[in-house]
N, C-alpha and C. Protein backbone atom coordinates (compact mmCIF):
# COMPACT_ATOMS: atom_id res chain seq x y z
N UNK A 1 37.15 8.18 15.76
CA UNK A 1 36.94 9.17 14.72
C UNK A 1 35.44 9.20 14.39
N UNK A 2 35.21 10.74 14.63
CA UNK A 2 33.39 10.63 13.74
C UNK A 2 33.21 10.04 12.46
N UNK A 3 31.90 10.14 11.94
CA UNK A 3 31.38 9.52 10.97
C UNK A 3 31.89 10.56 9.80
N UNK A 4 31.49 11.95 10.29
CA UNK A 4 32.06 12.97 9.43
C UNK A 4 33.53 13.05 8.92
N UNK A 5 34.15 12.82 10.00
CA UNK A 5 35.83 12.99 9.49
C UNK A 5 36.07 11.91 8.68
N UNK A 6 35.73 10.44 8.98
CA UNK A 6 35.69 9.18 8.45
C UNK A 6 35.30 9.75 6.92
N UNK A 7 34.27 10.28 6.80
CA UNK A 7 33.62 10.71 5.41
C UNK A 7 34.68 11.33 4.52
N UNK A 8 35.43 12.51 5.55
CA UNK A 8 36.23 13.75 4.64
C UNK A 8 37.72 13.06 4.20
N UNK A 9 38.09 11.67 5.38
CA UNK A 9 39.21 11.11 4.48
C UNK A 9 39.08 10.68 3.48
N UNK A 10 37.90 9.67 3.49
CA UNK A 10 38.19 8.27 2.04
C UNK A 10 37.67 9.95 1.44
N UNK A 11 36.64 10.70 1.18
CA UNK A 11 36.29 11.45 -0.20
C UNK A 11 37.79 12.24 -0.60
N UNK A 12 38.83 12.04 0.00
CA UNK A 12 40.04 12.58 -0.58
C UNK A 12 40.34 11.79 -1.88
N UNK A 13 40.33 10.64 -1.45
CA UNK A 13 40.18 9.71 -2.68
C UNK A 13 39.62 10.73 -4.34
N UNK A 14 39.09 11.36 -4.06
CA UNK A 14 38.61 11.97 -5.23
C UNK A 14 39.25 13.56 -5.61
N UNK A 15 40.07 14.15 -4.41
CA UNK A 15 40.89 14.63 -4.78
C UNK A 15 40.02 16.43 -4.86
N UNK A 16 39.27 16.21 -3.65
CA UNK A 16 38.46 17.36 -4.09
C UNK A 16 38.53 18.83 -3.85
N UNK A 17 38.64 19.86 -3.78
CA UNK A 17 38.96 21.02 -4.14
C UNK A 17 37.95 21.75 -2.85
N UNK A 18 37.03 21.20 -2.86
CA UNK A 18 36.11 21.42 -1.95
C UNK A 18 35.46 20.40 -1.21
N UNK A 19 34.73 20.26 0.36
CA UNK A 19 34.24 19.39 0.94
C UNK A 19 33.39 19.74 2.28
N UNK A 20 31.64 20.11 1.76
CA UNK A 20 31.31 20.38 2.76
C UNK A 20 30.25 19.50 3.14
N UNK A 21 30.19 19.00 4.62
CA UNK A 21 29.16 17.54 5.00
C UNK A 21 29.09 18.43 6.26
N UNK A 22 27.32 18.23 6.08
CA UNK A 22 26.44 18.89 7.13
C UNK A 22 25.39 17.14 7.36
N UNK A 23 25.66 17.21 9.31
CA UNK A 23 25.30 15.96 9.42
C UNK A 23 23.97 16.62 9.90
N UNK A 24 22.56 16.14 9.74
CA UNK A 24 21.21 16.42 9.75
C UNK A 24 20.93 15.43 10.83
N UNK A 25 21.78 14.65 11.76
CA UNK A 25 20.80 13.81 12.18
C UNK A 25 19.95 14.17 13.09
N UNK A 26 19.80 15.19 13.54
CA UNK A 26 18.88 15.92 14.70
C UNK A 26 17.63 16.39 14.37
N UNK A 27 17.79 16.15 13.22
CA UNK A 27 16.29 16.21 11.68
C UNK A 27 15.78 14.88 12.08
N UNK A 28 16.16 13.97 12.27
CA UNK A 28 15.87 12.63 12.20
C UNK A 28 15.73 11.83 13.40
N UNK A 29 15.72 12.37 14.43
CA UNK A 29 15.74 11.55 15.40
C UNK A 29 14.36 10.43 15.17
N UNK A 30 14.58 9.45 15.84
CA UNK A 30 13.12 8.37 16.03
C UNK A 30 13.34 7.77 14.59
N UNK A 31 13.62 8.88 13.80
CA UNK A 31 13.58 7.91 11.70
C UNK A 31 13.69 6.29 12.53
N UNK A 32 13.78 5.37 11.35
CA UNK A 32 14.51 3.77 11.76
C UNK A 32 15.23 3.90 11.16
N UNK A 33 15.68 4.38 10.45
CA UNK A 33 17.62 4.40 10.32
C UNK A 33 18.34 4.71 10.97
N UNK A 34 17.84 6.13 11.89
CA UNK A 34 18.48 6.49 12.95
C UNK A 34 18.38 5.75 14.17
N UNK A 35 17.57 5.06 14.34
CA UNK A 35 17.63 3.95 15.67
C UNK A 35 18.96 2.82 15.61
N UNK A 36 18.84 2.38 14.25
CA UNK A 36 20.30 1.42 13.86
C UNK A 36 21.76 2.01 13.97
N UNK A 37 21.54 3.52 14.08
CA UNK A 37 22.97 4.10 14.10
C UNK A 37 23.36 4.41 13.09
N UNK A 38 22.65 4.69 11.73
CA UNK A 38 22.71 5.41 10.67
C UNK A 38 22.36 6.97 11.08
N UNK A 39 23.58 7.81 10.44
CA UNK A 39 23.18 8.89 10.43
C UNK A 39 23.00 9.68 8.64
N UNK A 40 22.16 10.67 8.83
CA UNK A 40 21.73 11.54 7.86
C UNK A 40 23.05 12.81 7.67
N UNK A 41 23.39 12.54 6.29
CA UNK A 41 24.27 13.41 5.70
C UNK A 41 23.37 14.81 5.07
N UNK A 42 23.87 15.87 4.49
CA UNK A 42 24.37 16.61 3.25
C UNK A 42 25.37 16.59 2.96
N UNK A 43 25.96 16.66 1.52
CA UNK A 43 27.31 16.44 0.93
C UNK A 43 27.82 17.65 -0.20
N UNK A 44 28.45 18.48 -0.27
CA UNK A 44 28.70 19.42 -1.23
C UNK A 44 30.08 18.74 -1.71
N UNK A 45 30.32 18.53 -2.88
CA UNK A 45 31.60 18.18 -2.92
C UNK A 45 31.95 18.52 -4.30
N UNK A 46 33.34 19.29 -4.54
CA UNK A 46 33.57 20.16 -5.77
C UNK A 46 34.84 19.16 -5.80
N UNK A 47 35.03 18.59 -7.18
CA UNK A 47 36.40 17.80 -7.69
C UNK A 47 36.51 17.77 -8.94
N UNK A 48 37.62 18.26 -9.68
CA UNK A 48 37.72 17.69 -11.32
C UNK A 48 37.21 16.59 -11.51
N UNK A 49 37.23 15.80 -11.00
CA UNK A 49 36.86 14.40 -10.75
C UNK A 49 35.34 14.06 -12.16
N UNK A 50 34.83 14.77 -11.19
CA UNK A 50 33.35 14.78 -12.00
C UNK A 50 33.22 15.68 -13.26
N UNK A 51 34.33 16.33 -14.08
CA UNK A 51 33.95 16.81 -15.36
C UNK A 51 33.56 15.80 -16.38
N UNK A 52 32.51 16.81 -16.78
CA UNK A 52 32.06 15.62 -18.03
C UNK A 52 31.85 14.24 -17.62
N UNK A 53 31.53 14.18 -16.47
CA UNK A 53 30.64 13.09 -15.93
C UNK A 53 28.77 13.13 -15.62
N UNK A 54 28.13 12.20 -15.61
CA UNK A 54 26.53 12.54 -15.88
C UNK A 54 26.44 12.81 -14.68
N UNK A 55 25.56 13.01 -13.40
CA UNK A 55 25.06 13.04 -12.02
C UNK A 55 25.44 11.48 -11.58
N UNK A 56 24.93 10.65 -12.01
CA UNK A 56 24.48 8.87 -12.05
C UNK A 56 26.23 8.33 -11.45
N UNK A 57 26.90 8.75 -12.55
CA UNK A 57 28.38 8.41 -12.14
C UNK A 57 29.20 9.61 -11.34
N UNK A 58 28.92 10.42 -10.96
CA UNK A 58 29.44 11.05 -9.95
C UNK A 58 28.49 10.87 -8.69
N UNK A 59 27.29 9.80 -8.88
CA UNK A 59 27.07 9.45 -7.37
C UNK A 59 27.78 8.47 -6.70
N UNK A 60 28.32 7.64 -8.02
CA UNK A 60 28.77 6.27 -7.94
C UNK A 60 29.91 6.60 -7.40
N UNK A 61 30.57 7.63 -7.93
CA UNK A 61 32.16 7.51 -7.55
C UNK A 61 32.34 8.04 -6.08
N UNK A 62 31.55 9.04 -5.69
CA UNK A 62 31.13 9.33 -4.13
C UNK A 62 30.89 7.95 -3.08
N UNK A 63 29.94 7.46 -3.68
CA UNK A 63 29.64 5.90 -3.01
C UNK A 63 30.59 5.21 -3.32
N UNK A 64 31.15 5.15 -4.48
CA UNK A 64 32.84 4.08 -3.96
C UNK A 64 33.20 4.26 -2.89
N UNK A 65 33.24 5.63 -2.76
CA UNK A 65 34.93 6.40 -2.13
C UNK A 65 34.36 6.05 -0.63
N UNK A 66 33.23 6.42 -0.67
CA UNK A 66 32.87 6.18 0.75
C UNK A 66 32.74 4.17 1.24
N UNK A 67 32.37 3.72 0.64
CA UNK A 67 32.29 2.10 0.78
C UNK A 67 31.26 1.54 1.62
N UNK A 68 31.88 0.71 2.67
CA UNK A 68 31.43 0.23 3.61
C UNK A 68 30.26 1.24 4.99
N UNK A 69 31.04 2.98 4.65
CA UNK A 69 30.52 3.86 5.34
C UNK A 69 28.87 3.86 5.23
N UNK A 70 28.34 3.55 3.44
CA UNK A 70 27.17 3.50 3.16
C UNK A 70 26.45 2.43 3.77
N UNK A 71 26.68 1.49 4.27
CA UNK A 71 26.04 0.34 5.05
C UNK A 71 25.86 0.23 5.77
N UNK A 72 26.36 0.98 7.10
CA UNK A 72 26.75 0.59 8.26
C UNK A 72 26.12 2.11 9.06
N UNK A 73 27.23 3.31 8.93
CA UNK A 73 27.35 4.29 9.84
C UNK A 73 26.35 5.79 8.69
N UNK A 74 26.39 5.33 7.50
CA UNK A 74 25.55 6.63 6.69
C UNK A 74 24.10 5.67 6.26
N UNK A 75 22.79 6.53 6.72
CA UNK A 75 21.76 5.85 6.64
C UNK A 75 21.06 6.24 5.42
N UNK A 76 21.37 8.07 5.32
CA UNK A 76 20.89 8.97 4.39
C UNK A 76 21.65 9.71 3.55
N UNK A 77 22.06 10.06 2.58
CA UNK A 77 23.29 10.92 2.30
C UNK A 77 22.77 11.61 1.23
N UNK A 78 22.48 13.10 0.89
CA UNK A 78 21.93 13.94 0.01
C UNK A 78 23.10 14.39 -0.83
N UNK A 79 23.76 14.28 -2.23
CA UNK A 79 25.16 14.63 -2.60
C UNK A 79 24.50 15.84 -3.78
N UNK A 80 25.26 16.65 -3.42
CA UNK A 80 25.73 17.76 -4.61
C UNK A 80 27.28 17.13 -5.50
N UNK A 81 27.42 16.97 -6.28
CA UNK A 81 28.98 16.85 -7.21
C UNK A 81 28.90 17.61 -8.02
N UNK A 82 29.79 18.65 -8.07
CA UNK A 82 29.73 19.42 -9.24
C UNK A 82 31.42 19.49 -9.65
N UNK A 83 31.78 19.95 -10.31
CA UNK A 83 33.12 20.27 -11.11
C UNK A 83 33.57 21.66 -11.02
N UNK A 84 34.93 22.08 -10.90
CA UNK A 84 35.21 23.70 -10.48
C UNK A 84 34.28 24.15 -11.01
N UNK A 85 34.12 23.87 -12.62
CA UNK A 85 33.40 25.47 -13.24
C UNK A 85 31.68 25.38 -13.24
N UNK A 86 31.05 24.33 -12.58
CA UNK A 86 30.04 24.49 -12.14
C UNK A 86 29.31 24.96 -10.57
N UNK A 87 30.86 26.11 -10.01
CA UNK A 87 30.48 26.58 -8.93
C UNK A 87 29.74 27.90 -9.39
């Protein structure tokens, strides 16, 4: 399984309404993250989840969901979280 699909299960965890991950790593070739096998995300991700949550804790709860993914296989990850009615 890619890194991407890997991504779009655990962020179910959050139950999201929307889920769009654009992988950049072709932006990055040579980076040193990308030599280790880290790749470079974008993340759009729309969930009740995050109402009335600050930015700070809807990064956190993204980085839960994802875990171990942040250490290993995601080197870079740029997140949008917003809530339905901040589409």
């Amino acid at each position: 399984m890619n890194t991407v699909k890997k991504m779009e299960e655990r962020l179910q965890a959050l139950a999201p309404e929307n889920i769009e991950i654009l992988d950049e790593g072709g932006k990055h070739v040579g980076h040193e993250g990308a030599k280790g096998g880290g790749g470079h995300y974008d993340l759009l991700i729309v969930s009740s989840r995050f109402a009335g949550c600050s930015s700070v804790v809807r990064h956190r709860l993204v980085y839960e969901a994802l875990g171990d993914l942040m250490r290993n296989e995601i080197h870079a990850l740029a997140i949008r979280a917003l809530a339905p009615n901040e589409i």
